[in-house]
Protein backbone atom coordinates (compact mmCIF):
# COMPACT_ATOMS: atom_id res chain seq x y z
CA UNK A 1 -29.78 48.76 3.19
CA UNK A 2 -30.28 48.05 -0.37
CA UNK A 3 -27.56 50.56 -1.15
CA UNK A 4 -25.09 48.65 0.77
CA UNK A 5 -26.49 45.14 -0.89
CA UNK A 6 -26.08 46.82 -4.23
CA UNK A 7 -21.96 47.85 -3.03
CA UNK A 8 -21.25 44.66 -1.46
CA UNK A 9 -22.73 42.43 -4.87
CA UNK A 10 -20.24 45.07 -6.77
CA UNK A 11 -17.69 44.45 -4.63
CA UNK A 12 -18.25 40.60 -5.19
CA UNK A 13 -18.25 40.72 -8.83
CA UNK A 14 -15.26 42.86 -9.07
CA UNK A 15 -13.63 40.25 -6.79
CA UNK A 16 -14.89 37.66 -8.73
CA UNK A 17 -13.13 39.17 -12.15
CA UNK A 18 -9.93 39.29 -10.63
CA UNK A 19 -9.90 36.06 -9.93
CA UNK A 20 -10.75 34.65 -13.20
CA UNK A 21 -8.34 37.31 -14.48
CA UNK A 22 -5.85 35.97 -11.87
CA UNK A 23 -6.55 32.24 -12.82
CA UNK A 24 -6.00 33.02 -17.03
CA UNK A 25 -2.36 34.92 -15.54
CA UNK A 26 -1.31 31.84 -14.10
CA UNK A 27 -2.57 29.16 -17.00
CA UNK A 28 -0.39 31.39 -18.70
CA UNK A 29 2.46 31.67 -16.69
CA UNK A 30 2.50 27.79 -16.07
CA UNK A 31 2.62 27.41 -19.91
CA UNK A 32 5.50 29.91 -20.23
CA UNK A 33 7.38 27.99 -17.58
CA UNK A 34 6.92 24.85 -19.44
CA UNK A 35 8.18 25.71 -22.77
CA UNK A 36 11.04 27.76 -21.47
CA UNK A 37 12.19 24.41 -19.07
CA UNK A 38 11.13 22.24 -22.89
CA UNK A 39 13.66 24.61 -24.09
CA UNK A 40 16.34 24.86 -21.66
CA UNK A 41 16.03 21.16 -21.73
CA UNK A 42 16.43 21.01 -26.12
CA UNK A 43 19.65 23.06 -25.14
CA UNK A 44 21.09 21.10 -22.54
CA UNK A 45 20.74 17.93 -25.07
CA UNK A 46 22.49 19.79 -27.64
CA UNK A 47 25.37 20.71 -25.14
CA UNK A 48 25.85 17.23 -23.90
CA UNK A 49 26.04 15.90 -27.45
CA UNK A 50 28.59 18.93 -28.29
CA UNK A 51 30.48 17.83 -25.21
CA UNK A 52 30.34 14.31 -26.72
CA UNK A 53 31.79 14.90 -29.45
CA UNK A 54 34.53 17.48 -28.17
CA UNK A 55 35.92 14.39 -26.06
CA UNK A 56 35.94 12.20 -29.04
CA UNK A 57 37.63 14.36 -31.04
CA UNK A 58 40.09 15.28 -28.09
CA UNK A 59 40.68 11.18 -28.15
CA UNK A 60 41.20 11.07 -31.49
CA UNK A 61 43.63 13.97 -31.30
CA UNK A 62 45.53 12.12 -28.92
CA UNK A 63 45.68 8.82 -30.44
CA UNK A 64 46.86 10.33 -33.43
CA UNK A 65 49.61 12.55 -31.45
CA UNK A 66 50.48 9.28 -29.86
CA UNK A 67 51.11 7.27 -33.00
């Protein structure tokens, strides 16, 4: 019986590790995620002010054509 105490407590601790391994894997995945949406996000803002500035200089363009 001791034998099979010995396995299972093996078994446990090996279960255990993979957790903790599992648990580090996802702190690290969640911190990935949120400097890659901080990111996408710094991008976006720099499109929308590119975009901004593209219709102000299409206006401009226009007024000018206009005159």
């Amino acid at each position: 019986m001791a034998t099979l105490e010995a396995k299972l407590k093996d078994a446990y601790d090996g279960i255990k590790k993979q957790n903790e391994a599992i648990k580090e894997l996802v702190a690290q995945r969640d911190e990935f995620v949120a400097k890659f949406n901080d990111s996408v996000k710094d991008r976006n803002g720099v499109v929308a002010k590119y975009n901004e500035l593209v219709d102000k200089v299409t206006k401009q363009q226009n007024g000018a054509s206009k005159q």
